[in-house]
Protein backbone atom coordinates (compact mmCIF):
# COMPACT_ATOMS: atom_id res chain seq x y z
CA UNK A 1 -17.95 -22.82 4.12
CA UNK A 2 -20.92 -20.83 5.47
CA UNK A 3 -20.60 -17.63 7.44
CA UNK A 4 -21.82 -17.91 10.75
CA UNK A 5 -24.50 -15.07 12.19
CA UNK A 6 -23.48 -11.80 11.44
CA UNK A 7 -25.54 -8.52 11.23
CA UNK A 8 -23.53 -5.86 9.06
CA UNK A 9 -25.27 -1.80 8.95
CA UNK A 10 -24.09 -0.45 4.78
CA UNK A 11 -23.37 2.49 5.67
CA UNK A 12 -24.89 3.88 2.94
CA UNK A 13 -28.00 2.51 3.45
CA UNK A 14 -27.50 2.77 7.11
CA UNK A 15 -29.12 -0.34 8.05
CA UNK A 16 -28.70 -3.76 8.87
CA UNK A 17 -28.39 -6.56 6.76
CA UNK A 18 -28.26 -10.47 8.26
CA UNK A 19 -25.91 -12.01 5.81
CA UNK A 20 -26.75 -15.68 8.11
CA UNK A 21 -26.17 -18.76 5.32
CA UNK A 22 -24.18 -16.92 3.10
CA UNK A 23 -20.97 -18.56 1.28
CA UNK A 24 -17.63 -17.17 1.93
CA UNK A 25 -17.40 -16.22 -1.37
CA UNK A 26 -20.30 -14.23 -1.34
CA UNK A 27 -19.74 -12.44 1.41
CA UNK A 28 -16.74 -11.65 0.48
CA UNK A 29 -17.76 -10.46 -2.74
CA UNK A 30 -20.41 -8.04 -1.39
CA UNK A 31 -17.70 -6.73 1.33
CA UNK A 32 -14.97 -5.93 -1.18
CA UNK A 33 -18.02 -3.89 -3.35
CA UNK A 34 -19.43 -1.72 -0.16
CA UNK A 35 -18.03 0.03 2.28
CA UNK A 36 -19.78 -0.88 5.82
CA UNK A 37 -19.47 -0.39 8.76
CA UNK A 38 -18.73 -2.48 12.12
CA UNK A 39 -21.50 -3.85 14.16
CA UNK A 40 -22.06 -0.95 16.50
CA UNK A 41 -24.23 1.65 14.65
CA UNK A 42 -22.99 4.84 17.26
CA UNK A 43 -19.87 4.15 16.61
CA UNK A 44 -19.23 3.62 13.41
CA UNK A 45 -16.07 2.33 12.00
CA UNK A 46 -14.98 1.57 8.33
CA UNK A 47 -14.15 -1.58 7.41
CA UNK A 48 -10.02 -1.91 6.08
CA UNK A 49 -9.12 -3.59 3.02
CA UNK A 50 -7.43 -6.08 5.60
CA UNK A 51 -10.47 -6.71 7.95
CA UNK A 52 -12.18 -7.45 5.07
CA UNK A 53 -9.35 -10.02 4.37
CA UNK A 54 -9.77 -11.15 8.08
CA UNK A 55 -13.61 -11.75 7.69
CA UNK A 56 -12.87 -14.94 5.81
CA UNK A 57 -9.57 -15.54 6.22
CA UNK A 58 -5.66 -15.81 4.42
CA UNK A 59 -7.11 -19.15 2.50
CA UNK A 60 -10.50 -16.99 1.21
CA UNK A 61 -8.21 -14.02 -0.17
CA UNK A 62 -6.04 -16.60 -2.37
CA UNK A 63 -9.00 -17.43 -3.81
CA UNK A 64 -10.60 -13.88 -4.39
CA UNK A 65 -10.00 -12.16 -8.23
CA UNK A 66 -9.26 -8.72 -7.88
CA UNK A 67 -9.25 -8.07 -11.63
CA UNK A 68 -8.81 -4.39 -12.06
CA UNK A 69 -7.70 -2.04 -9.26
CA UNK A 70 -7.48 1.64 -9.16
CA UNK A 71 -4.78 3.45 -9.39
CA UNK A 72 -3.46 6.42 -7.15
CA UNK A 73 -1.48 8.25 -9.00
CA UNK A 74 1.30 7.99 -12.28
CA UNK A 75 4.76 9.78 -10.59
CA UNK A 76 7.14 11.02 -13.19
CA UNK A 77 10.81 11.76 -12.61
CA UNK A 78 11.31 9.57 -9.72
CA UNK A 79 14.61 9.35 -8.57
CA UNK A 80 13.78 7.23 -5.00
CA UNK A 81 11.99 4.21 -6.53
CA UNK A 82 14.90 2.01 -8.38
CA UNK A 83 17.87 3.20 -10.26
CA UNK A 84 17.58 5.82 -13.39
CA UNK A 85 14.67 7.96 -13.68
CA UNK A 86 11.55 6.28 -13.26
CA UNK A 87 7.75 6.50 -13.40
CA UNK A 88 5.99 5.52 -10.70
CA UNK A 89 2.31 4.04 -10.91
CA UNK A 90 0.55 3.71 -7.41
CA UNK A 91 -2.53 0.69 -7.24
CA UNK A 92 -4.61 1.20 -4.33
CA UNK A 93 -5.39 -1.83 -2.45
CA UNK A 94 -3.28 -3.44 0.20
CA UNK A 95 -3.90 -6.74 2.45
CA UNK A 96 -1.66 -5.61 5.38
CA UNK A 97 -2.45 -2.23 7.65
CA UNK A 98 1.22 -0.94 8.77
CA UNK A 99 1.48 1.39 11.70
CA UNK A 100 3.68 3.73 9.32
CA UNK A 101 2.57 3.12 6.00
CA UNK A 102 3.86 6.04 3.89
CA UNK A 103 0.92 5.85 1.05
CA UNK A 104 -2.10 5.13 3.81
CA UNK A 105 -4.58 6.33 0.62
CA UNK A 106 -3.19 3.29 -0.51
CA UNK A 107 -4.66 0.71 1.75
CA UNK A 108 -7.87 0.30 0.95
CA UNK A 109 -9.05 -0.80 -2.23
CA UNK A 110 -12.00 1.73 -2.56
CA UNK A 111 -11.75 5.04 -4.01
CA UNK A 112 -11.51 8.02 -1.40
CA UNK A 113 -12.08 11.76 -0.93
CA UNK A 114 -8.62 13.76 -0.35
CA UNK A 115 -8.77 17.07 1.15
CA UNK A 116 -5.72 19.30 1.30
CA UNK A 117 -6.23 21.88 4.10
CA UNK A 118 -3.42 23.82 2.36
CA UNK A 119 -4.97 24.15 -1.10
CA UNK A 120 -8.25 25.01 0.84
CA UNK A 121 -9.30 28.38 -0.15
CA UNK A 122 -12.65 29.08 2.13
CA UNK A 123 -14.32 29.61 -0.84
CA UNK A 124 -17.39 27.59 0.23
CA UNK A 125 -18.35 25.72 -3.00
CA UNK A 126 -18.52 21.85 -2.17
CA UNK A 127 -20.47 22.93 1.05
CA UNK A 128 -23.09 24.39 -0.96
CA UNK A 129 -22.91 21.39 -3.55
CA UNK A 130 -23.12 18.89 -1.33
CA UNK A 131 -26.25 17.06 -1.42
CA UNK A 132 -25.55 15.06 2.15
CA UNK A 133 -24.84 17.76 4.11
CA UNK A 134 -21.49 16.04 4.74
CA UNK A 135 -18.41 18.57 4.92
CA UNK A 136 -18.55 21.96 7.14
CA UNK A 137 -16.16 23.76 8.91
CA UNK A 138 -17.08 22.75 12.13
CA UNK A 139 -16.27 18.61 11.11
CA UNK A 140 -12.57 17.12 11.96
CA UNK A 141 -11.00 17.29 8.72
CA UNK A 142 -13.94 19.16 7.17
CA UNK A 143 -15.80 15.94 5.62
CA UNK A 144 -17.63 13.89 7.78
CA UNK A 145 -17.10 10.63 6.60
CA UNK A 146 -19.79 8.90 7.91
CA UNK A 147 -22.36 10.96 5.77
CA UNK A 148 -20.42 10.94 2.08
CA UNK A 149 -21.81 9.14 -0.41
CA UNK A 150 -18.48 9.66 -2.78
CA UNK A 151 -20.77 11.40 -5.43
CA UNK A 152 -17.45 14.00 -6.51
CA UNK A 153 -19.55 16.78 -6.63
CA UNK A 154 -16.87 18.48 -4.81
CA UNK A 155 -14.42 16.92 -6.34
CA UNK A 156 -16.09 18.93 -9.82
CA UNK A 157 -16.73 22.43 -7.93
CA UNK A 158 -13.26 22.56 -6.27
CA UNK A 159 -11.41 25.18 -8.03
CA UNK A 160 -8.28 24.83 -5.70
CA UNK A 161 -7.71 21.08 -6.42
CA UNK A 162 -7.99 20.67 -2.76
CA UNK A 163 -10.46 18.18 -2.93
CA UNK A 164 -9.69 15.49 -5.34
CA UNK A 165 -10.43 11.80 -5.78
CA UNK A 166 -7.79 9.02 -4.93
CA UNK A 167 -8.18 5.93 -6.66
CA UNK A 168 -9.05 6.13 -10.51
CA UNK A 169 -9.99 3.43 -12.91
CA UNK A 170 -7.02 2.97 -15.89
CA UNK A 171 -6.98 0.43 -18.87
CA UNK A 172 -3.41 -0.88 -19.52
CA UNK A 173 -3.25 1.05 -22.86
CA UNK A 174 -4.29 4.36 -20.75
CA UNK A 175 -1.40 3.74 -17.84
CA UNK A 176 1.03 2.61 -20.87
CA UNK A 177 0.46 5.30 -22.70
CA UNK A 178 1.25 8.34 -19.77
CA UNK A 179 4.43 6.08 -19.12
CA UNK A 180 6.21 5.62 -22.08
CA UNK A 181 6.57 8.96 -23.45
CA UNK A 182 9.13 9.16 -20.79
CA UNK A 183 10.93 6.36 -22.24
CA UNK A 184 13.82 8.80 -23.59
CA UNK A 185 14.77 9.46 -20.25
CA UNK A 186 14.29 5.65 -18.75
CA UNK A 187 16.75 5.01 -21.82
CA UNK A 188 19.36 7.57 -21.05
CA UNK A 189 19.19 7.44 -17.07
CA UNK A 190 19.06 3.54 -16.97
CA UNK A 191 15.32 3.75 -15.45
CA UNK A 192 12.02 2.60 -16.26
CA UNK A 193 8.64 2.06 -14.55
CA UNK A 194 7.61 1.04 -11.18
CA UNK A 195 4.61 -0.09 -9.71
CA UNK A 196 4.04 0.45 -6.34
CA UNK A 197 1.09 1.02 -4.04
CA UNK A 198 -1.03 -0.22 -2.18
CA UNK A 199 0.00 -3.82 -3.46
CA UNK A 200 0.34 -4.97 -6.96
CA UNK A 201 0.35 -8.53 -6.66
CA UNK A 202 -3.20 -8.38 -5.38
CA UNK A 203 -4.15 -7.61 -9.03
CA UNK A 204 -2.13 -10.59 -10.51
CA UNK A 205 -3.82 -10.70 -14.18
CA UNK A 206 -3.88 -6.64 -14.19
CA UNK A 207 -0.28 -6.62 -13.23
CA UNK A 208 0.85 -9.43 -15.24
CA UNK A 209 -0.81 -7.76 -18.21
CA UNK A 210 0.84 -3.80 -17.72
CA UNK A 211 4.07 -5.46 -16.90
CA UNK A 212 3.80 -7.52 -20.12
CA UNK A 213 3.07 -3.91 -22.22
CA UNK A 214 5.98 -2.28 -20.49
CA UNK A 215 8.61 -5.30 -21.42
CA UNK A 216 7.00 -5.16 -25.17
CA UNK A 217 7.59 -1.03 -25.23
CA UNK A 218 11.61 -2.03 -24.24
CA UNK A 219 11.12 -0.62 -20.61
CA UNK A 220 12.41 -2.13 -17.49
CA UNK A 221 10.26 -2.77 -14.98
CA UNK A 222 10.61 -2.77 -11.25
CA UNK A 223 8.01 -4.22 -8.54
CA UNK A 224 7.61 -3.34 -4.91
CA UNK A 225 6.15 -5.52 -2.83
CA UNK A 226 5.51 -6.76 0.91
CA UNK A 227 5.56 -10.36 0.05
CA UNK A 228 1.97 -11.19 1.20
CA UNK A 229 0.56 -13.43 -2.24
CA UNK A 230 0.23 -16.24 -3.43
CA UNK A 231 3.53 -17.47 -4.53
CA UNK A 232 2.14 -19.96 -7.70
CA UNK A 233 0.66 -17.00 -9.83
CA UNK A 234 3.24 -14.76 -9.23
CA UNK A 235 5.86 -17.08 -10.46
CA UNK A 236 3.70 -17.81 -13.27
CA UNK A 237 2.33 -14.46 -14.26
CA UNK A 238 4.50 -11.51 -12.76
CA UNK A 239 7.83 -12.84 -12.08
CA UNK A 240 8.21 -13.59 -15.62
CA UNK A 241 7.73 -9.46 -16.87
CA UNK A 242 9.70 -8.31 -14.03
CA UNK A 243 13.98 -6.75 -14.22
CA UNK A 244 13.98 -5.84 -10.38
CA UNK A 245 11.80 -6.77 -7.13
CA UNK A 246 11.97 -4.63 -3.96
CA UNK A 247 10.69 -7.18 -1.19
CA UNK A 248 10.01 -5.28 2.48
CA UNK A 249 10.72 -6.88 5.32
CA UNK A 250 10.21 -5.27 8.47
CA UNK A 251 10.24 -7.95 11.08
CA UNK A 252 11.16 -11.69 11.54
CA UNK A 253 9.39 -12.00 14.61
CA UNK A 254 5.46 -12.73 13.95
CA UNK A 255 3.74 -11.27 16.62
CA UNK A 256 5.91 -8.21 16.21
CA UNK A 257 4.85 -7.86 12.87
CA UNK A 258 0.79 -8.92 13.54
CA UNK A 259 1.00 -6.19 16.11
CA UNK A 260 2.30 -3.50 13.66
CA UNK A 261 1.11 -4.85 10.18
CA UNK A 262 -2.09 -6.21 11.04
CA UNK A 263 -0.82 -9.94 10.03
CA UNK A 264 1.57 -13.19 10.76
CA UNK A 265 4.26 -12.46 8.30
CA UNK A 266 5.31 -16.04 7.68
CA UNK A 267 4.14 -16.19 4.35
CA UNK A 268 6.18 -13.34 3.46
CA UNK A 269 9.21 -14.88 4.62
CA UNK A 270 8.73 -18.19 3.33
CA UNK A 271 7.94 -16.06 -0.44
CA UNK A 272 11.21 -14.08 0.23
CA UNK A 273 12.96 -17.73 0.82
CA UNK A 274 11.55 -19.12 -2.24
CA UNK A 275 11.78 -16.87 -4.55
CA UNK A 276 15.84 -15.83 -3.17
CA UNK A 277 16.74 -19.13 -3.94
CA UNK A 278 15.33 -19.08 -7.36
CA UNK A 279 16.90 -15.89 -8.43
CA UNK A 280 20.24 -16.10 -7.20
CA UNK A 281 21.47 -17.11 -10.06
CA UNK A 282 18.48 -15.65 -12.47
CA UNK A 283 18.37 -12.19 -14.64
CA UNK A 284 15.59 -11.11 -11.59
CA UNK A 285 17.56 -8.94 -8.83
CA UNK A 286 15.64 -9.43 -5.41
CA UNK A 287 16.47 -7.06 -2.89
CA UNK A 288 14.81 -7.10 0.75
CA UNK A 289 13.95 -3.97 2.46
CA UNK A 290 13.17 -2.86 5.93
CA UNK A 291 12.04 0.77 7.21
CA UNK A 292 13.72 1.97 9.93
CA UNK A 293 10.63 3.69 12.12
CA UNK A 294 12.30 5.02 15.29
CA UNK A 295 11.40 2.41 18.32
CA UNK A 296 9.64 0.21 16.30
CA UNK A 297 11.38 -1.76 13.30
CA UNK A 298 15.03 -0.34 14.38
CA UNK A 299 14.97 -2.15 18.09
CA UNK A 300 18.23 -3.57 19.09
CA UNK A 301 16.40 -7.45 19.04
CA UNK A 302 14.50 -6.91 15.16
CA UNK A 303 18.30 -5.26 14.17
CA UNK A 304 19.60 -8.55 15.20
CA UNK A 305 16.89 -10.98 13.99
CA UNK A 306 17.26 -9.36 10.57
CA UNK A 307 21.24 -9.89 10.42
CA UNK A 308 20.88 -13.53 11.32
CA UNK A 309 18.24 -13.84 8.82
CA UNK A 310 20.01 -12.71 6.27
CA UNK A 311 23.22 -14.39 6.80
CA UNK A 312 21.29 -17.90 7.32
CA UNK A 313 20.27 -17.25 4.01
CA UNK A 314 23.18 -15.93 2.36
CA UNK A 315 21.58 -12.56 1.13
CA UNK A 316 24.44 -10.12 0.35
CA UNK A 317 23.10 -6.99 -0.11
CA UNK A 318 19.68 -4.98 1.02
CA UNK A 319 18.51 -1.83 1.45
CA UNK A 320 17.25 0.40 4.54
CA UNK A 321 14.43 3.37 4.75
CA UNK A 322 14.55 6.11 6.97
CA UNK A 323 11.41 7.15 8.29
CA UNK A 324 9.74 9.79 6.52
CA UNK A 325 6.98 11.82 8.24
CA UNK A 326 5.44 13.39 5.97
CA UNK A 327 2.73 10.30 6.25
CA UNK A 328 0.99 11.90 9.06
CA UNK A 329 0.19 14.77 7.25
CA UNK A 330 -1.54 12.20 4.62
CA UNK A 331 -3.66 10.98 7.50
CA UNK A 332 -5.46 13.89 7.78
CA UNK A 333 -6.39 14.06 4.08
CA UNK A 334 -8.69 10.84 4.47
CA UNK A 335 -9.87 12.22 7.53
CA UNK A 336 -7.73 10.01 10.10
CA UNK A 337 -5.95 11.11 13.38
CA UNK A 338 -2.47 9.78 14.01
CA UNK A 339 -3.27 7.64 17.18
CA UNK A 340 0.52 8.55 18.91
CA UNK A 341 1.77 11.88 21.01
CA UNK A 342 2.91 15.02 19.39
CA UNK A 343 6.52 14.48 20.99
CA UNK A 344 6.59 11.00 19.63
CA UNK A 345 9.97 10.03 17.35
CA UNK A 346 8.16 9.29 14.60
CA UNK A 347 6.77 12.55 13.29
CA UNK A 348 11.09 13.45 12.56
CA UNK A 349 12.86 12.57 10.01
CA UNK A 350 15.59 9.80 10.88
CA UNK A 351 18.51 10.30 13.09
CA UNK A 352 21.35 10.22 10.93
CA UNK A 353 23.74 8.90 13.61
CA UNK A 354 21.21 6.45 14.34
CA UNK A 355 21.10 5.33 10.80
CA UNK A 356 24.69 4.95 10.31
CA UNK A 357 25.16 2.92 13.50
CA UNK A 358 22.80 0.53 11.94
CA UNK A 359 24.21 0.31 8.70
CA UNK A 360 27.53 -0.34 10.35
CA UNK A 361 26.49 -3.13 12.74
CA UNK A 362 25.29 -4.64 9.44
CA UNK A 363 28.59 -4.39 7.74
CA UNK A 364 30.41 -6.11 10.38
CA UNK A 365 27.76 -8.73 9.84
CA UNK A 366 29.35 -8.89 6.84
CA UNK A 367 26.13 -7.52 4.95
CA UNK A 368 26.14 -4.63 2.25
CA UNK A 369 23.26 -2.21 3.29
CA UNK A 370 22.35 0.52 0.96
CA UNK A 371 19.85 3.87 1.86
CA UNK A 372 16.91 3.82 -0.12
């Protein structure tokens, strides 16, 4: 396959490059390693981990090898991501582009610059250290993204912590190593280690490799996931190395989900169907979730869809999330604007009579929802 005409500006470089006659592959390549920019130089706009996916389609990413990814962050003493205590290691990285996503420093697979307005002490360091002239109080969210070159000299200079770098490069034996010192209290607690994200299953051999560390160290190990890989390697290299899966599902209906995902989620339901009826009787517990985001994922008609999906597929038990706002805030840290009003449902927490009036029309589905 050969790209047809397209004229890409790096950003970096800030100008433009005719990638005509190049493979796929190639392209590909050279998009996952740059950041650019779209094809209107005044209005610059960076490129997603999933319009990078787009650029050469579902087919093209099966094919990619995303051999090491970065990692966000290593959570210890989690008590909201499986049973027991766990740690929690965040990849960064993710092929879908949710509305809500509560990690959005998760979704692309690039390192970024984090700055916490709150930690900000007006001291006036990284402006003076920066060499592009790039942050100032008079930018939206202090950093003007468009000039950053992601050379951390802030980052260094900082002495608040407010800015910091998301996304950090970790061997297995480093990530293995800040885990299982906690393994006392994964023994005592029933815990263990989850990975989360971002999406792990985009780094299949990575992932296969930590899981494989974790199960040799005596640790259970629990995977969240949105379903969106390719189901042959994960059977062969994940699914092995793996006591628990949390699957999301937020919609059954595939334009629903395009429109507030960024894809079709077919595959992800024909994964969840696949891999349900290989477990049920297996030492792997699957169990589906679905985010309740007030007038989005918790409308009357995906409520519905959901229970007959389910119950066509005799799944028993899974769990429901109550919107958490606290997202937005994380917007602002990368430098984005929440595109929805100030008034708008989802900057509050979840109604709790809303909640149980779901988790009751689910019950007389004769389905066993859990809070997560």
């Amino acid at each position: 396959m050969v790209v047809s005409p397209i004229f890409i500006p790096l950003c970096r470089k800030k100008q433009f490059v005719n990638f005509t006659g190049y493979s796929a592959a190639r392209l590909a390549r050279l998009l996952w390693e740059q950041e650019v920019v779209g094809s209107n130089p005044t209005t610059p706009t960076y490129l997603s981990f999933l319009d990078k996916c787009t650029i050469f389609g579902t087919s093209g990413m099966d094919k990619m090898s995303f051999k090491k990814p970065l990692i966000i962050d290593i959570e210890g003493n989690s008590y909201n991501d499986g049973p027991g205590i766990r740690s929690v290691v965040f990849f960064k990285g993710c092929p879908m582009d949710c509305f809500w996503c509560q990690n959005p420093e998760s979704k692309k697979i690039a390192p970024e610059l984090w700055w916490d307005q709150n930690k900000c002490i007006d001291c006036g360091d990284c402006i003076e250290v920066c060499p592009e002239g790039a942050i100032s109080t008079d930018n939206p969210f202090y950093i003007d993204r468009y000039l950053c070159t992601l050379c951390w000299e802030c980052v260094e200079v900082c002495p608040s912590k407010a800015m910091t770098r998301k996304g950090l490069e970790m061997s297995v034996e480093e990530i293995v190593e800040k885990v299982v010192k906690y393994k006392p209290f994964f023994d005592r607690s029933g815990g263990g280690v989850t990975l989360s994200g971002g999406e792990p299953t985009l780094f299949v051999e990575f992932t296969s490799a930590l899981l494989k560390r974790f199960k040799k160290e005596g640790i259970h190990t629990l995977l969240e996931t949105a379903g969106l890989f390719d189901v042959e390697p994960f059977e062969s290299r994940i699914l092995p190395f793996v006591d628990i899966i949390y699957y999301d599902i937020k919609f059954i209906d595939p334009m629903e989900h395009k429109r507030y995902c960024g894809v079709t989620n077919d595959r992800i339901l024909d994964n969840f169907i696949l891999l349900h009826n290989k477990l049920q009787s297996g030492h792997v517990e699957l169990l589906p979730r679905t985010p309740l985001i007030p007038g989005i994922t918790d409308s009357e008609k995906n409520i519905h869809e959901l229970t007959e999906f389910y119950t066509r597929h005799q799944v028993q038990k899974a769990v429901l999330l109550t919107n958490n706002p606290v997202w937005i805030q994380k917007l602002e840290k990368i430098g984005q604007k929440a595109t929805f009003d100030d008034i708008d449902p989802i900057r509050k927490f979840y109604d709790d009579e809303k909640k149980n009036e779901i988790k009751d029309y689910f019950f007389k589905q004769g389905l066993e929802m859990i809070f997560g």
